[in-house]
Structure formats: C-alpha cells, structure tokens
PDB file of N, CA and C in Angstrom:
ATOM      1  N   UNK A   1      11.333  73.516  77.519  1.00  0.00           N
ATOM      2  CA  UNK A   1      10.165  73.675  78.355  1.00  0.00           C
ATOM      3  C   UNK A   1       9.036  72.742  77.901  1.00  0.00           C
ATOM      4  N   UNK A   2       8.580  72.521  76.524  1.00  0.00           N
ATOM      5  CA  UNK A   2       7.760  71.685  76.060  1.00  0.00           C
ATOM      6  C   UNK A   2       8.304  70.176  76.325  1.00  0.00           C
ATOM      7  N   UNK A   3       9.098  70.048  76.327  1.00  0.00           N
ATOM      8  CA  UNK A   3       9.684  68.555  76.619  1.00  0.00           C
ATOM      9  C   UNK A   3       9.386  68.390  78.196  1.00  0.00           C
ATOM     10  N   UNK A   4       9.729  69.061  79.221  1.00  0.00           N
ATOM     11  CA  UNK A   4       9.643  68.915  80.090  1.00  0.00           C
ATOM     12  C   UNK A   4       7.891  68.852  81.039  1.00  0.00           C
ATOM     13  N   UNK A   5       7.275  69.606  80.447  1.00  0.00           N
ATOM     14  CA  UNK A   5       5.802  69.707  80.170  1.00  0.00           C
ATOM     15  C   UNK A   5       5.355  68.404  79.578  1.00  0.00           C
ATOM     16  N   UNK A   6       5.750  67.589  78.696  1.00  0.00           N
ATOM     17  CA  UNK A   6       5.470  66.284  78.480  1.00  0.00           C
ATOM     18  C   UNK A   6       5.667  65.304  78.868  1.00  0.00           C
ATOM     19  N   UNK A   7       6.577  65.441  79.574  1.00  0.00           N
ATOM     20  CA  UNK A   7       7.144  64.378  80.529  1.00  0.00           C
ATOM     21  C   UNK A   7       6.323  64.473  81.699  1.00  0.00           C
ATOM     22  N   UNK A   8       5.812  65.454  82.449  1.00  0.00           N
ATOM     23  CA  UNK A   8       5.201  65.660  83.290  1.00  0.00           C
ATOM     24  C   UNK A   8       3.830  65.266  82.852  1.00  0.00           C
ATOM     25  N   UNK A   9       3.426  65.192  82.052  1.00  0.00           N
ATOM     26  CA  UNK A   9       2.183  65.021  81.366  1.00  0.00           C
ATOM     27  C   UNK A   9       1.801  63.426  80.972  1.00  0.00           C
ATOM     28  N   UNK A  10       2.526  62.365  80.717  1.00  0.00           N
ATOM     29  CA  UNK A  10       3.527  61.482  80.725  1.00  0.00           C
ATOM     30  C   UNK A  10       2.982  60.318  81.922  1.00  0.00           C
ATOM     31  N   UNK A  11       4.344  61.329  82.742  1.00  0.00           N
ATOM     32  CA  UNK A  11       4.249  60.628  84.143  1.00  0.00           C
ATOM     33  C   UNK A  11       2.955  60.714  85.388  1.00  0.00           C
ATOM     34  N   UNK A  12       2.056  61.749  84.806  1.00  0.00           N
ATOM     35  CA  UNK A  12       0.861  61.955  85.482  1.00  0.00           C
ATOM     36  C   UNK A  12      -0.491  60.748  84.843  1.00  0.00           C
ATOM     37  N   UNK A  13       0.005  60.544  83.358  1.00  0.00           N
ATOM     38  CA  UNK A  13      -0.529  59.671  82.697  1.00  0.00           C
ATOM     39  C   UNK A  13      -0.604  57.717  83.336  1.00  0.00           C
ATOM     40  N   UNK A  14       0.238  58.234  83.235  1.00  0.00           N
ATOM     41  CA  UNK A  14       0.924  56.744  83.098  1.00  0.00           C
ATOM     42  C   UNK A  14       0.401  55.226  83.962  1.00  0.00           C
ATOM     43  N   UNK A  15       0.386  56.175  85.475  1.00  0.00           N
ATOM     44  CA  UNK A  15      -0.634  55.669  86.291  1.00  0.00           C
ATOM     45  C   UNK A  15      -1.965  55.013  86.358  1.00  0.00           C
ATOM     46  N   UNK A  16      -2.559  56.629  85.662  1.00  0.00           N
ATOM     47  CA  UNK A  16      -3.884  56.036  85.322  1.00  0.00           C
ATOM     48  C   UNK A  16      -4.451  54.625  84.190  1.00  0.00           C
ATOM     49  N   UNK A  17      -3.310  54.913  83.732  1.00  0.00           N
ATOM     50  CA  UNK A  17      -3.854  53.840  81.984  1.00  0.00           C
ATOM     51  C   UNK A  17      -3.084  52.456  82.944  1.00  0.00           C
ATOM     52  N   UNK A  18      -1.992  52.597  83.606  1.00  0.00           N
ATOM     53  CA  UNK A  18      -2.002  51.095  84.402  1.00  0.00           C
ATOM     54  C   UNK A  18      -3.091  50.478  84.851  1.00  0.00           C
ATOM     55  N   UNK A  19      -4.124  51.556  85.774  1.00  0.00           N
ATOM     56  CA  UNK A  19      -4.763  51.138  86.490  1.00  0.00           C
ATOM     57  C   UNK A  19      -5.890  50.626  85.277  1.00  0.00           C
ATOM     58  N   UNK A  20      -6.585  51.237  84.007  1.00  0.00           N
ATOM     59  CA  UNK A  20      -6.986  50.446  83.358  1.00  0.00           C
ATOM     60  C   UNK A  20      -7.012  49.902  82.792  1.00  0.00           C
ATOM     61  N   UNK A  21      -5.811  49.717  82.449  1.00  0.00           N
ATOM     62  CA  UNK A  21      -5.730  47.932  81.667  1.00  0.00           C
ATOM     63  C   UNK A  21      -5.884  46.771  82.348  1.00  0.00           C
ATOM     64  N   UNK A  22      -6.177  46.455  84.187  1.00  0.00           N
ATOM     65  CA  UNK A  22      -5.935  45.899  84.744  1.00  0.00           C
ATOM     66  C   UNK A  22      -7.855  45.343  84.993  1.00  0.00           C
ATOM     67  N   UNK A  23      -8.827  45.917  84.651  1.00  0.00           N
ATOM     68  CA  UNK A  23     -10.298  45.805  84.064  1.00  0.00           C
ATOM     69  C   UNK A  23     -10.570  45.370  85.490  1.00  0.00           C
ATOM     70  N   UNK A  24     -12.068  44.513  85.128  1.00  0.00           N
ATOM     71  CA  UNK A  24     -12.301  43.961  86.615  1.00  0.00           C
ATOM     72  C   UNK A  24     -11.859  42.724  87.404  1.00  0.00           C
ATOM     73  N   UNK A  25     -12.086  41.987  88.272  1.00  0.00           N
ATOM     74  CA  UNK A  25     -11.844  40.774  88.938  1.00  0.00           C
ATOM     75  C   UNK A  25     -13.296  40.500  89.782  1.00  0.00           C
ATOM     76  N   UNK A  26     -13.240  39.157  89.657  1.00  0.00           N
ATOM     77  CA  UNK A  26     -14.455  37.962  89.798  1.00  0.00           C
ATOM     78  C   UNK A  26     -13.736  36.587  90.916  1.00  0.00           C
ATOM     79  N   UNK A  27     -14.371  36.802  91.959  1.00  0.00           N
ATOM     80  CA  UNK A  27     -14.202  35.330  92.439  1.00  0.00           C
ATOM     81  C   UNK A  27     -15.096  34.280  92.261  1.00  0.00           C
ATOM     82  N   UNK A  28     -14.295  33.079  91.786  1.00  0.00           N
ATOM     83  CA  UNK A  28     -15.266  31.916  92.068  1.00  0.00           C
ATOM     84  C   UNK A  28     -15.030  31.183  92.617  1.00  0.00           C
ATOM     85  N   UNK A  29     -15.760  29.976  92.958  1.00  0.00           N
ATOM     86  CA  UNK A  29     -15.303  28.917  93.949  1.00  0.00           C
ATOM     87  C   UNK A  29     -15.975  27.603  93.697  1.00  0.00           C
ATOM     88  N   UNK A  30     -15.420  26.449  94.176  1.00  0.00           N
ATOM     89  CA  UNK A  30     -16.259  25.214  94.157  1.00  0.00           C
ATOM     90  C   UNK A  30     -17.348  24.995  94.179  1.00  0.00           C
ATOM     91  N   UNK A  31     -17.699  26.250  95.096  1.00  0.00           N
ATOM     92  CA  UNK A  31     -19.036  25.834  95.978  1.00  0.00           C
ATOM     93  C   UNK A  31     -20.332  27.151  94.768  1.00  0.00           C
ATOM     94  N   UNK A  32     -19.937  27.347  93.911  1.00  0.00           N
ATOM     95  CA  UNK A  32     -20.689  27.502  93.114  1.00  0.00           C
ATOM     96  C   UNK A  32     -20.957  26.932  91.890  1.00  0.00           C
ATOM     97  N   UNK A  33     -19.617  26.132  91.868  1.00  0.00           N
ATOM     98  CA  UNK A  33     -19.793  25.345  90.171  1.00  0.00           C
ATOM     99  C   UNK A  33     -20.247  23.971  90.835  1.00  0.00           C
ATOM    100  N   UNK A  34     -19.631  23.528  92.025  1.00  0.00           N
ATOM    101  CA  UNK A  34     -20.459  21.976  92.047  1.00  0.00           C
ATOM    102  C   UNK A  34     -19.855  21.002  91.550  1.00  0.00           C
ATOM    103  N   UNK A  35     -20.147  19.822  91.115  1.00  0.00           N
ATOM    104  CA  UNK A  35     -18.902  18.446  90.359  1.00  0.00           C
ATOM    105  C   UNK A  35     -18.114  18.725  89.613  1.00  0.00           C
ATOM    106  N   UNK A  36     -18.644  20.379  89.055  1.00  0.00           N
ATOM    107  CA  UNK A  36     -18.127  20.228  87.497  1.00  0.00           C
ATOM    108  C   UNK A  36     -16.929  21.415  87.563  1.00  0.00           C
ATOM    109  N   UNK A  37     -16.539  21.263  88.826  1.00  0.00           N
ATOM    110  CA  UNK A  37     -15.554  22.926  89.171  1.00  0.00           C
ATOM    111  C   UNK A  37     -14.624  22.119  88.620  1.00  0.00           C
ATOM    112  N   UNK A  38     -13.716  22.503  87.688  1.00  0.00           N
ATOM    113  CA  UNK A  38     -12.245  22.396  87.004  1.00  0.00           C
ATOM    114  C   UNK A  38     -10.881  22.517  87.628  1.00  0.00           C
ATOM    115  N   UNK A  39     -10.702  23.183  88.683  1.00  0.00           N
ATOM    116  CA  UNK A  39      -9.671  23.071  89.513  1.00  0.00           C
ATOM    117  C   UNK A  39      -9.376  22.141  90.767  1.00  0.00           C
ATOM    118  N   UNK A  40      -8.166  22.185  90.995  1.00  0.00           N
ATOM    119  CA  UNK A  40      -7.570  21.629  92.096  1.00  0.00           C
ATOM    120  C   UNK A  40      -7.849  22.374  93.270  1.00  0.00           C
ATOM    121  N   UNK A  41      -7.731  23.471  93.257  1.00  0.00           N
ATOM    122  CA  UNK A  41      -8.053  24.549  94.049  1.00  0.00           C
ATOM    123  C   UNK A  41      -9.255  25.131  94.338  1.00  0.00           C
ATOM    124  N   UNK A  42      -9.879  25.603  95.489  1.00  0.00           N
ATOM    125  CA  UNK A  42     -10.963  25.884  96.055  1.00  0.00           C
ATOM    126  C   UNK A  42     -11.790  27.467  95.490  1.00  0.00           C
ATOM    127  N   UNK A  43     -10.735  28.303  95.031  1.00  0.00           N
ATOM    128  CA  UNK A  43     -11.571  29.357  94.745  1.00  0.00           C
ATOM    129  C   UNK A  43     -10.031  29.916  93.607  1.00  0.00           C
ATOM    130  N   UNK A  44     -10.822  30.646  92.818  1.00  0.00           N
ATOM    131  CA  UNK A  44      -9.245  31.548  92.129  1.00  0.00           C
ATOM    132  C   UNK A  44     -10.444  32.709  91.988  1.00  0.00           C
ATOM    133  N   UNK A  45      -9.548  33.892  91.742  1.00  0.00           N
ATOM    134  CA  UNK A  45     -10.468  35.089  91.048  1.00  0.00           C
ATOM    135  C   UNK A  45      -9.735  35.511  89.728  1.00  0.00           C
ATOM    136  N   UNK A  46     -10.396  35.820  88.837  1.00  0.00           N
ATOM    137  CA  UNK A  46     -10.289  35.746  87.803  1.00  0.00           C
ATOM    138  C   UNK A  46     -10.321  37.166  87.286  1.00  0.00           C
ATOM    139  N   UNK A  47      -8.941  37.533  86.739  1.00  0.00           N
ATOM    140  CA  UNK A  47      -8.619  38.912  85.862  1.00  0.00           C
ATOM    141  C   UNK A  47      -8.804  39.064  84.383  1.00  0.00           C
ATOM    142  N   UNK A  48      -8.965  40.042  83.982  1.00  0.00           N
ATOM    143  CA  UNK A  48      -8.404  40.496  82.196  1.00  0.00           C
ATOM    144  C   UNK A  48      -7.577  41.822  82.706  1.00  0.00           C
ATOM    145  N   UNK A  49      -6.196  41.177  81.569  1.00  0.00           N
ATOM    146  CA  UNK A  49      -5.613  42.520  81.935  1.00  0.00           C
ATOM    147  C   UNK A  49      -5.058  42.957  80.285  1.00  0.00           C
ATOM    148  N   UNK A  50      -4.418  43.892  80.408  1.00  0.00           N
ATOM    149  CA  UNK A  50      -4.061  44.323  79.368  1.00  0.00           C
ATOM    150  C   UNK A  50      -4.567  44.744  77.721  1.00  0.00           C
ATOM    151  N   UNK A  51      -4.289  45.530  76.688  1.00  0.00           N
ATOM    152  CA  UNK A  51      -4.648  45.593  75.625  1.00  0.00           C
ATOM    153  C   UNK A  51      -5.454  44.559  74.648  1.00  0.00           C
ATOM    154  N   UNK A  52      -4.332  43.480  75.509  1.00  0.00           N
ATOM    155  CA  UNK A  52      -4.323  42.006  74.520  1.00  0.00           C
ATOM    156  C   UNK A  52      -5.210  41.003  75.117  1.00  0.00           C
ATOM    157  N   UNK A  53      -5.934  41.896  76.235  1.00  0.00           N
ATOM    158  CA  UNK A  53      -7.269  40.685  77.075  1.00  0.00           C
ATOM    159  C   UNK A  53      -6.192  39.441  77.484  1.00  0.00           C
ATOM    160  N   UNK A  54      -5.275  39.455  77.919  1.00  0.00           N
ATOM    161  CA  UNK A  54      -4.647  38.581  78.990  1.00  0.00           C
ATOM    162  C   UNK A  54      -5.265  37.927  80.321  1.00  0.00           C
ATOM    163  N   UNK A  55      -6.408  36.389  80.038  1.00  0.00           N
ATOM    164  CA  UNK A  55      -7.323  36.054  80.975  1.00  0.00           C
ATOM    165  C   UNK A  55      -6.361  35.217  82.111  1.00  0.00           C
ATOM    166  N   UNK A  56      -6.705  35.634  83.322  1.00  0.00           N
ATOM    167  CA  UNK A  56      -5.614  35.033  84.269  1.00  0.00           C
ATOM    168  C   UNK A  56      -6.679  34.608  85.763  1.00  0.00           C
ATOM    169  N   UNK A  57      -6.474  33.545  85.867  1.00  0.00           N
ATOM    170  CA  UNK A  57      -6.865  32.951  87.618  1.00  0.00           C
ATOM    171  C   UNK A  57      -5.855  32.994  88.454  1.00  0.00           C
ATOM    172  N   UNK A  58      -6.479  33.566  89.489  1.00  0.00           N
ATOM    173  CA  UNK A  58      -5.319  33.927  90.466  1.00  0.00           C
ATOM    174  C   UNK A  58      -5.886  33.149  91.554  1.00  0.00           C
ATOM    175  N   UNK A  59      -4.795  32.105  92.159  1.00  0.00           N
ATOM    176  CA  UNK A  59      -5.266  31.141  93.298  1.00  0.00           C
ATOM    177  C   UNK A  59      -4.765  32.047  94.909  1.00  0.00           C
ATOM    178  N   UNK A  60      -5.571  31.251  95.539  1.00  0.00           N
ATOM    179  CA  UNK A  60      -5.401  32.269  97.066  1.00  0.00           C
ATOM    180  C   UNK A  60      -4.000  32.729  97.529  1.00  0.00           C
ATOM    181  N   UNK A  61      -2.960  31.553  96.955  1.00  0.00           N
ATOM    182  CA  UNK A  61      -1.488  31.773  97.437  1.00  0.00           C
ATOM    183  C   UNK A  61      -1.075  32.999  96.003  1.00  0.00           C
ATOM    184  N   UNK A  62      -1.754  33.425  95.493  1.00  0.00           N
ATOM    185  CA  UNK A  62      -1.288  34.355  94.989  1.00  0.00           C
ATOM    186  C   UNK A  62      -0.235  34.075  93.769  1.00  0.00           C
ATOM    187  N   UNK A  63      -0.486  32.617  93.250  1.00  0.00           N
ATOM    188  CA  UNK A  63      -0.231  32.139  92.154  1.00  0.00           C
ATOM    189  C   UNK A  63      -1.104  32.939  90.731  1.00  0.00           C
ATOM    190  N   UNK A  64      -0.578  32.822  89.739  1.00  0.00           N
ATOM    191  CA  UNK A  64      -1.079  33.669  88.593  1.00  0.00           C
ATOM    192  C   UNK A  64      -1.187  31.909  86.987  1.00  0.00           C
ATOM    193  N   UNK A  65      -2.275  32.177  86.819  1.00  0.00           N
ATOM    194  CA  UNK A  65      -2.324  30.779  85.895  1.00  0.00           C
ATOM    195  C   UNK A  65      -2.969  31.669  85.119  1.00  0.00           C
ATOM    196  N   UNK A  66      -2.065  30.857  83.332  1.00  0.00           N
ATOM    197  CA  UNK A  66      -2.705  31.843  81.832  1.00  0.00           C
ATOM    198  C   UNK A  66      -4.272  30.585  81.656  1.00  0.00           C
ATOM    199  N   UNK A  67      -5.394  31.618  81.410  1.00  0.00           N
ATOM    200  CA  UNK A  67      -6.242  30.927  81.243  1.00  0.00           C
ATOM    201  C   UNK A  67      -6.431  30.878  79.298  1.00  0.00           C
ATOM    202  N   UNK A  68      -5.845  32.168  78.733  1.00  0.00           N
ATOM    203  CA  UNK A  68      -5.489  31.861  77.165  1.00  0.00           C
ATOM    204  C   UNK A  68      -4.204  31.953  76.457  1.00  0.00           C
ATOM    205  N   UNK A  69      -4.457  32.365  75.285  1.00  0.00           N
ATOM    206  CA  UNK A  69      -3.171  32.147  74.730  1.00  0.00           C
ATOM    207  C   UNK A  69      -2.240  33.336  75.163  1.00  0.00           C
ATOM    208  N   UNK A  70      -2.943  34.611  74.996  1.00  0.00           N
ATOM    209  CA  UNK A  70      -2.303  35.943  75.089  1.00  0.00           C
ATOM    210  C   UNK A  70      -1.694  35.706  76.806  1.00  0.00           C
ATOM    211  N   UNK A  71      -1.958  35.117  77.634  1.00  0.00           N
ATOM    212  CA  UNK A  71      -1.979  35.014  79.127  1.00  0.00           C
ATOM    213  C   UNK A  71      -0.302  34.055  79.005  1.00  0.00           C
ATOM    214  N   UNK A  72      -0.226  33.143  78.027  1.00  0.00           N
ATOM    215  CA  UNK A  72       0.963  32.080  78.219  1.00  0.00           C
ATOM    216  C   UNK A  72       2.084  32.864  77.179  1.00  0.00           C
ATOM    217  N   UNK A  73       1.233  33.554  76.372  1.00  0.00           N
ATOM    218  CA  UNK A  73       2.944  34.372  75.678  1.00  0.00           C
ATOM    219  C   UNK A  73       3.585  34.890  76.263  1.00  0.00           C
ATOM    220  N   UNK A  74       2.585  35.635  77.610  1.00  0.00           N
ATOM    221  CA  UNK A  74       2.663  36.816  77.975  1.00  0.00           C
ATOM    222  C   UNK A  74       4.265  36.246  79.630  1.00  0.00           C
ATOM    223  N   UNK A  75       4.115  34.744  79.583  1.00  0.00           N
ATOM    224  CA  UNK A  75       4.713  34.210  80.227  1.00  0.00           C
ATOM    225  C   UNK A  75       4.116  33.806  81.616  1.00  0.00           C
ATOM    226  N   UNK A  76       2.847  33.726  82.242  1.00  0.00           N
ATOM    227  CA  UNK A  76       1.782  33.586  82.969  1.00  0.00           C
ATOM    228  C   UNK A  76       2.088  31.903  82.863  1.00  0.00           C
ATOM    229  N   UNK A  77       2.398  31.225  84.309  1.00  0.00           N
ATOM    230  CA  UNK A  77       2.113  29.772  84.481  1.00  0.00           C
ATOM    231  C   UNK A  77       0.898  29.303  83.397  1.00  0.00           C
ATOM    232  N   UNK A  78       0.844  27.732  82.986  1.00  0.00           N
ATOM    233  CA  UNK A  78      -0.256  27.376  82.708  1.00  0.00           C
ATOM    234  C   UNK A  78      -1.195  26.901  83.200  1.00  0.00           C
ATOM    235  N   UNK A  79      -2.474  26.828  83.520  1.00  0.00           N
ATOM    236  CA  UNK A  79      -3.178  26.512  84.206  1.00  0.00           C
ATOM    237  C   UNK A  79      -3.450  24.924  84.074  1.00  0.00           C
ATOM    238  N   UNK A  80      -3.180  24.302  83.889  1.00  0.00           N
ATOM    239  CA  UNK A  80      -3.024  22.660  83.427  1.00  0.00           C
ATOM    240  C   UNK A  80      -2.931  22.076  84.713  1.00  0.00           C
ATOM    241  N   UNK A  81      -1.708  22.885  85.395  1.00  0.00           N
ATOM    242  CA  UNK A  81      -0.897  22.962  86.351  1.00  0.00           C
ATOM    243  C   UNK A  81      -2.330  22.594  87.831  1.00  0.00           C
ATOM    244  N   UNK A  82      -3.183  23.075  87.613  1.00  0.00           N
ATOM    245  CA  UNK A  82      -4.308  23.301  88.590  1.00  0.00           C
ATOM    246  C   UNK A  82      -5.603  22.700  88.206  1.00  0.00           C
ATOM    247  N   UNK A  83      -5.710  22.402  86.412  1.00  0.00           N
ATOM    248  CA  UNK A  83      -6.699  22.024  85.907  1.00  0.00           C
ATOM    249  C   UNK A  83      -7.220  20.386  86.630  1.00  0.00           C
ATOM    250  N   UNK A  84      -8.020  19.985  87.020  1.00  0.00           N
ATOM    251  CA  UNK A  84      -8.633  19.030  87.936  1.00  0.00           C
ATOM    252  C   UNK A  84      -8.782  17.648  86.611  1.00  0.00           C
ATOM    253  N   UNK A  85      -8.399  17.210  87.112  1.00  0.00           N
ATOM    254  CA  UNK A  85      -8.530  15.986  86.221  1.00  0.00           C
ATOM    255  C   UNK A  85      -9.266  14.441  86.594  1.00  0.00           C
ATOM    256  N   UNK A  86      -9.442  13.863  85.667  1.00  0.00           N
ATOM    257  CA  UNK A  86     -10.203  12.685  86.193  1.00  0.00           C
ATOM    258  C   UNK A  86      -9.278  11.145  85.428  1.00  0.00           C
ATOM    259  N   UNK A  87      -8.536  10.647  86.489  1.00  0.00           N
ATOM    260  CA  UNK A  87      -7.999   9.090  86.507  1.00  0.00           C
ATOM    261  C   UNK A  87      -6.758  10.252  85.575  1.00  0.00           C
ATOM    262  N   UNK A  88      -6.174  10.892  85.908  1.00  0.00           N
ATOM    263  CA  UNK A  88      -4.651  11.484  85.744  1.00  0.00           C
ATOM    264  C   UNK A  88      -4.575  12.353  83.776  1.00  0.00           C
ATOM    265  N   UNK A  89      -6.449  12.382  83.429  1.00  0.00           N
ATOM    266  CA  UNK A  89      -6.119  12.892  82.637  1.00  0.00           C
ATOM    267  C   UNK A  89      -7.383  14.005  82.289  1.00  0.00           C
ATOM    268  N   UNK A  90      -7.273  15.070  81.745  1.00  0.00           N
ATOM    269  CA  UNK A  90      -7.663  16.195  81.603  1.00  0.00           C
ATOM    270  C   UNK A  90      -8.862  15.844  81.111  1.00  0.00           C
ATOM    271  N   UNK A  91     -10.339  15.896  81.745  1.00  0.00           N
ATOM    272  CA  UNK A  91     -11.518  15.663  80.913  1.00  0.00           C
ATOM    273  C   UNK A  91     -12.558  16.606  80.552  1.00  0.00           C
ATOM    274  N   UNK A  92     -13.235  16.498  79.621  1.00  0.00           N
ATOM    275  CA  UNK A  92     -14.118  18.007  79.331  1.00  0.00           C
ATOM    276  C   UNK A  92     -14.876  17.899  80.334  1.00  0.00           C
ATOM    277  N   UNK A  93     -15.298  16.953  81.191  1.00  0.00           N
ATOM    278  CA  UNK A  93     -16.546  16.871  82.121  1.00  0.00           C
ATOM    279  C   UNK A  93     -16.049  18.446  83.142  1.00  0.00           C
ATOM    280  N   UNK A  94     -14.826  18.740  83.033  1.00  0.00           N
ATOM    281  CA  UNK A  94     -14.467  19.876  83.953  1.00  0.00           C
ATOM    282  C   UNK A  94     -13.698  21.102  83.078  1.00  0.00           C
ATOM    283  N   UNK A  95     -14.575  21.574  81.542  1.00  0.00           N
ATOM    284  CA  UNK A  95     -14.571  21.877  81.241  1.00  0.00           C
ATOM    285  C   UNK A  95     -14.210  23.325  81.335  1.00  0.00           C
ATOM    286  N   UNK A  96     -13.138  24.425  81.035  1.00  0.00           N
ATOM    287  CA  UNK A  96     -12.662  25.529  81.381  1.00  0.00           C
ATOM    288  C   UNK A  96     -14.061  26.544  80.868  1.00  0.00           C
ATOM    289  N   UNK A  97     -14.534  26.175  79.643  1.00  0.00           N
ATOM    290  CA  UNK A  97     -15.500  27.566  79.222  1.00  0.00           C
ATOM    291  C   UNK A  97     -16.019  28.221  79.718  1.00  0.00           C
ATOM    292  N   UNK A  98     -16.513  27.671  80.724  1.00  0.00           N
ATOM    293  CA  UNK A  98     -17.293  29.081  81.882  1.00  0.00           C
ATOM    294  C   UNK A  98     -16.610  29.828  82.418  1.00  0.00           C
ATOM    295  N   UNK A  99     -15.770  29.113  83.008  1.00  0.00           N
ATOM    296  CA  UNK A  99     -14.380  29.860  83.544  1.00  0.00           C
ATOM    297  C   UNK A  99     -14.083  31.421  82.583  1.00  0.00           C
ATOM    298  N   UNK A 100     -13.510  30.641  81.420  1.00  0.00           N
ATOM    299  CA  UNK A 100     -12.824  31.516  80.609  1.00  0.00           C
ATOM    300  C   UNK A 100     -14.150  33.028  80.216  1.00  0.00           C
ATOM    301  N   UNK A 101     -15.861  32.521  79.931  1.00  0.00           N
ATOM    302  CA  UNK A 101     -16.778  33.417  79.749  1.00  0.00           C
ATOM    303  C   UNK A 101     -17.174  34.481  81.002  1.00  0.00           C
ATOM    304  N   UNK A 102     -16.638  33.714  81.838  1.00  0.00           N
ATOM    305  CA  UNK A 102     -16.545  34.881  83.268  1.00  0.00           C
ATOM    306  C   UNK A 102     -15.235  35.614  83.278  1.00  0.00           C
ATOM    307  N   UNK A 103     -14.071  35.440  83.110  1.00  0.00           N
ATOM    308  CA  UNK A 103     -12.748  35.861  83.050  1.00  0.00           C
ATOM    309  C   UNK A 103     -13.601  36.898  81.579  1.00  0.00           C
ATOM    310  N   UNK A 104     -13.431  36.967  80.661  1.00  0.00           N
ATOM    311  CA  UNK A 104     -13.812  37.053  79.434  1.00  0.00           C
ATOM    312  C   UNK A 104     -14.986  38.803  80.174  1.00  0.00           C
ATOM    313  N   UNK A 105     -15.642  38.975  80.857  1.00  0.00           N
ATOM    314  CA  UNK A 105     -16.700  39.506  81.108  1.00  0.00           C
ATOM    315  C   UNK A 105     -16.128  40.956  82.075  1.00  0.00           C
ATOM    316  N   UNK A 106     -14.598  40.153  82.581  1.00  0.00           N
ATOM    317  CA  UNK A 106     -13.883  41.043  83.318  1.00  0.00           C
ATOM    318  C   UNK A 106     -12.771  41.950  82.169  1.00  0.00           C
ATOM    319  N   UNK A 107     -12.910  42.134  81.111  1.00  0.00           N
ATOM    320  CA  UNK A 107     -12.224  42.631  79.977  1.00  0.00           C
ATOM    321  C   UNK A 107     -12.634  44.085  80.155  1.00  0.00           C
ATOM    322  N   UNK A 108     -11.828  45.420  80.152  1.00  0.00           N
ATOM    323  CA  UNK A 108     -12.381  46.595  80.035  1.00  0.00           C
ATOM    324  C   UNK A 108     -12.148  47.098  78.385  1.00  0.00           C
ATOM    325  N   UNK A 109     -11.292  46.397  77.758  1.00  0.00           N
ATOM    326  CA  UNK A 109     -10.862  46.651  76.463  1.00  0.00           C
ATOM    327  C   UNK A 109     -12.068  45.810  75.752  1.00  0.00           C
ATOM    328  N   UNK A 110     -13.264  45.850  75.720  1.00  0.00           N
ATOM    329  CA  UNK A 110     -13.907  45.187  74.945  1.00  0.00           C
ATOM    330  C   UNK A 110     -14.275  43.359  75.338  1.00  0.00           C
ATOM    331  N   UNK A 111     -15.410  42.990  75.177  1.00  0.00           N
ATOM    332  CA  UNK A 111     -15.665  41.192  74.966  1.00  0.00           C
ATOM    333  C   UNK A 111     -15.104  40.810  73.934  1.00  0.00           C
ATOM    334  N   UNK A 112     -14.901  39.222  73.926  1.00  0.00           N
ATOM    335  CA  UNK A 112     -14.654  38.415  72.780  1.00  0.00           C
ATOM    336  C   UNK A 112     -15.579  38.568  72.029  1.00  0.00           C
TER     337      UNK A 112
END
C-alpha cells in the first residue's frame, strides 16, 4: 500500500517539476539589437531549462541551438550554425553576450 501511495505521489509530482525546470522564455529580434544582432535569423526566443541552466535559442522553424556548454552536452545543435558572420568568419562585432545575459535572466534555478 505504501509503495503504491508513492508512486501515485510520484506520478502526480512529476509533472509539475517538468514544468519547472523549463523557467522562462524571451523573444528577441533584429529589430531590437540593430547592426550588432548576431544571427542569421530574424528573431529566436530564448530558454533556460533544466537543473544545469541549459541556455537555448529557439528559431521560428522550431530549431533548438545550444547557446552554452551545458546546452551542447546536453546534445542541442550549435549555434555557430546561425551565428552571423562577417566575410565567412565569426566576429565579436556580433558578439553572443547579450544574448547569452538575456537567456541567462530566463533561469528559474538561480543566475550565473
């Protein structure tokens, strides 16, 4: 009976703690960063998920790009893939940090 009571207890659980590890989401877009927007793409919104703060941009087609490390272990495309470049090579002028301090802000497990 106690086993079965825990399991039920469990599976009533289980749900809920999905739903918060999954923290908040943020859209951004070109048209707020200006020259210095970093992507190829026009807008992504930006997650933290998990224990391990797993920062992720999610593009409109519903692509998933790791914006850190915990995001590319975790097996999450790399965002390179989308990162905007200048004459075919990756420049700080389009620098990820803001990106990542807004992703970063959507964490329910705590800030960096």
């Amino acid at each position: 009976m106690k086993n079965a009571l825990l399991i039920i207890m469990l599976l009533g659980i289980t749900p809920l703690l999905s739903g918060c590890l999954e923290g908040k989401s943020q859209r951004i877009s070109r048209d707020s960063f200006g020259d210095t927007w970093p992507f190829t793409v026009d807008t992504v919104e930006l997650r933290c998920i998990g224990f391990d703060n797993k920062l992720l941009a999610v593009s409109r087609a519903k692509i998933i790009y790791a914006l850190n490390q915990a995001a590319r272990k975790a097996g999450y495309r790399p965002v390179e893939s989308i990162w905007r470049r200048q004459d075919g090579i990756i420049s700080s002028e389009f620098s990820l940090k803001p990106v990542i301090k807004i992703a970063e802000k959507q964490c329910v497990w705590g800030n960096f």
